[in-house]
C-alpha atoms as a PDB file:
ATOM      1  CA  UNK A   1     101.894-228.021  10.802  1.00  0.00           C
ATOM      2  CA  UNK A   2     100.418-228.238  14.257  1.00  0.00           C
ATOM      3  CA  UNK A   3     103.975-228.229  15.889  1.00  0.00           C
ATOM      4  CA  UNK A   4     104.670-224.901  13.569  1.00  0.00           C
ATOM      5  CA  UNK A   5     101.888-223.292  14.682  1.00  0.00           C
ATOM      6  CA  UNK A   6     102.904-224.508  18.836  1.00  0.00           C
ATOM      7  CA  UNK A   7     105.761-222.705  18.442  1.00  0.00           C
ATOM      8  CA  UNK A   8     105.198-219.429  16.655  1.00  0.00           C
ATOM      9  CA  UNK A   9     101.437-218.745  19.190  1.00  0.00           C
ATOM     10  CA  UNK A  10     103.613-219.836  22.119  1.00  0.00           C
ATOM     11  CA  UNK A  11     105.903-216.624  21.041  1.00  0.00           C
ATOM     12  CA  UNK A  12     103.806-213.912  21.973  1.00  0.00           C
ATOM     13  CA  UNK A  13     104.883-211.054  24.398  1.00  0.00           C
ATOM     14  CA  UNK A  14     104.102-209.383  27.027  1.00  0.00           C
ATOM     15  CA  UNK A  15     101.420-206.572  26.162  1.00  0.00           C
ATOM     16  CA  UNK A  16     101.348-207.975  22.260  1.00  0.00           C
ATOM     17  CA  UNK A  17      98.830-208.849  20.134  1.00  0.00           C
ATOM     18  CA  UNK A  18      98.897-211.670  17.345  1.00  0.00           C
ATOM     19  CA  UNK A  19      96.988-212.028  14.051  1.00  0.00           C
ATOM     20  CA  UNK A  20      96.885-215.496  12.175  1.00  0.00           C
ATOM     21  CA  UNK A  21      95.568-215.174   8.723  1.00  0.00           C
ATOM     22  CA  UNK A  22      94.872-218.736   6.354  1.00  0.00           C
ATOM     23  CA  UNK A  23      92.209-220.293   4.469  1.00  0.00           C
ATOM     24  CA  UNK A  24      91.198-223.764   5.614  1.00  0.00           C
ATOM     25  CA  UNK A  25      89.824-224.712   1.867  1.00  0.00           C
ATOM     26  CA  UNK A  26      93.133-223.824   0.649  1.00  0.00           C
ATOM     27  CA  UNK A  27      95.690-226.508   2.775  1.00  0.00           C
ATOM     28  CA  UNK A  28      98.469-228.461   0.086  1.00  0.00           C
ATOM     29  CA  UNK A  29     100.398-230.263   3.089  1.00  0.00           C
ATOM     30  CA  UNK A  30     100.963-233.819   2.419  1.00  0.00           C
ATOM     31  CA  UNK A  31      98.005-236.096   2.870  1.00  0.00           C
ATOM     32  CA  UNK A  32      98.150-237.321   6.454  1.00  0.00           C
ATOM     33  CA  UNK A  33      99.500-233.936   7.875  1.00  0.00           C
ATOM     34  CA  UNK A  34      97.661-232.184  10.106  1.00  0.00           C
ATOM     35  CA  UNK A  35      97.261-228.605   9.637  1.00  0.00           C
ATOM     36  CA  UNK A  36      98.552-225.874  12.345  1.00  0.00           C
ATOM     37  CA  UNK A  37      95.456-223.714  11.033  1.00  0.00           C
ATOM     38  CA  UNK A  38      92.656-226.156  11.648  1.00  0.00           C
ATOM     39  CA  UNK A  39      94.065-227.632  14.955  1.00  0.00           C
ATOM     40  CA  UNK A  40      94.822-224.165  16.327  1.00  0.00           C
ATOM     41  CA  UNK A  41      91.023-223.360  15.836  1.00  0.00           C
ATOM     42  CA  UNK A  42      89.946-226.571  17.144  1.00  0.00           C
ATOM     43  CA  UNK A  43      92.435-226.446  20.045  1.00  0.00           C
ATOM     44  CA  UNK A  44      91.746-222.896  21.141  1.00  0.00           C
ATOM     45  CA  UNK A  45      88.351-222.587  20.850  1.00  0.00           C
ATOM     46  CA  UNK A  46      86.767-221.094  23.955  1.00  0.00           C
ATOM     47  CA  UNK A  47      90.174-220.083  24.673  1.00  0.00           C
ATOM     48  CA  UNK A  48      89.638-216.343  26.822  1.00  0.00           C
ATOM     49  CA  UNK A  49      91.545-213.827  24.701  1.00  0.00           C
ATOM     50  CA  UNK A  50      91.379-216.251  21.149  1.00  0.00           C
ATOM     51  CA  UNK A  51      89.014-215.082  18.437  1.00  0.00           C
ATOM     52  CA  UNK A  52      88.212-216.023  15.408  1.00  0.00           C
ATOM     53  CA  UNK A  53      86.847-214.327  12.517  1.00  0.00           C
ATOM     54  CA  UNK A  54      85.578-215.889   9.832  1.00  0.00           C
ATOM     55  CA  UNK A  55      85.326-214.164   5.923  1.00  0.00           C
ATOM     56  CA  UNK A  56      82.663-215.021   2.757  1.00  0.00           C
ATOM     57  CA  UNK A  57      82.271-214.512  -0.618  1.00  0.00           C
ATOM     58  CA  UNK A  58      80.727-211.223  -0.007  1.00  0.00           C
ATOM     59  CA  UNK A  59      84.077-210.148   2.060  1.00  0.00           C
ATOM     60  CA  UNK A  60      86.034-210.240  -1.262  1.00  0.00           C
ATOM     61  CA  UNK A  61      87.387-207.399  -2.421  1.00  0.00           C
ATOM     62  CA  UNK A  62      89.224-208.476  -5.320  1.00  0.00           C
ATOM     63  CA  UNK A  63      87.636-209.191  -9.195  1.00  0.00           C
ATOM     64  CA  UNK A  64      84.313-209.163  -8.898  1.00  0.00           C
ATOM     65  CA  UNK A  65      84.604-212.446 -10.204  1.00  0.00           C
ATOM     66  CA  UNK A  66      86.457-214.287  -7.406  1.00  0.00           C
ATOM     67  CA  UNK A  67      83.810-213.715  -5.306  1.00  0.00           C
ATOM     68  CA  UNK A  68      81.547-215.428  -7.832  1.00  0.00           C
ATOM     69  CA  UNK A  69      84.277-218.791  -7.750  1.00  0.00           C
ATOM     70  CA  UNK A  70      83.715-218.848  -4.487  1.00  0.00           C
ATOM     71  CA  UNK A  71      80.308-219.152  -3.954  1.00  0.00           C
ATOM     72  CA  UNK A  72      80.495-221.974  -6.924  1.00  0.00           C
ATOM     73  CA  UNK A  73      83.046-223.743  -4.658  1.00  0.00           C
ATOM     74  CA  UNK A  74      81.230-223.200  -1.717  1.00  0.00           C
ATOM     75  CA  UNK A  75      77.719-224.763  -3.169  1.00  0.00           C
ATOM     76  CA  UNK A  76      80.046-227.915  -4.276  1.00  0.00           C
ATOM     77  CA  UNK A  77      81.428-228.155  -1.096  1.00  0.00           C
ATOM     78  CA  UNK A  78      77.725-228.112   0.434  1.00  0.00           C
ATOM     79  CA  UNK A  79      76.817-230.975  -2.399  1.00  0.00           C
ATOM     80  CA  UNK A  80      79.412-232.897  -1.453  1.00  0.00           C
ATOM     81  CA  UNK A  81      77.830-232.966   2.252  1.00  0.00           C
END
C-alpha cells in the first residue's frame, strides 16, 4: 500500500542505497487500494537521487516463452487503449 511503501523509503540510512523491485501489471490488492508501487513512481518522479528503470519482454531471461506471453499481454493491453 502507499502507507507501506511511506514507511519502508522513509527508512533509508545515511550513505545507503535502496532498490524497489515490482511489476505494475501484476498488483492483486483489493479493488479500491492504492498501490505503494504506482504512487511511489508517481510521487517521486523528478525526485533528485530517485530512478527508475523500466524492463520489456526482451529483458526476460527466463523460458523463452515468457517473453513471448508478454508481448501477447502487452499488445492486449495496447488494444484495450
Amino acid at each position: 500500500t502507499t502507507m507501506q511503501m511511506k514507511m519502508f523509503l522513509t527508512r533509508l540510512g545515511e550513505g545507503s542505497r535502496m532498490v524497489v523491485t515490482g511489476d505494475r501489471t501484476q498488483v492483486d490488492l483489493p479493488r479500491g487500494t492504492a498501490s505503494g508501487l504506482v504512487d511511489a513512481e508517481r510521487i517521486l518522479d523528478g525526485v533528485r537521487g530517485v530512478s527508475f528503470n523500466y524492463f520489456t519482454a526482451k529483458d526476460v531471461v527466463r523460458h523463452p516463452l515468457v517473453a513471448r506471453i508478454i508481448e501477447a499481454y502487452d499488445r492486449d493491453d495496447g488494444a484495450a487503449g
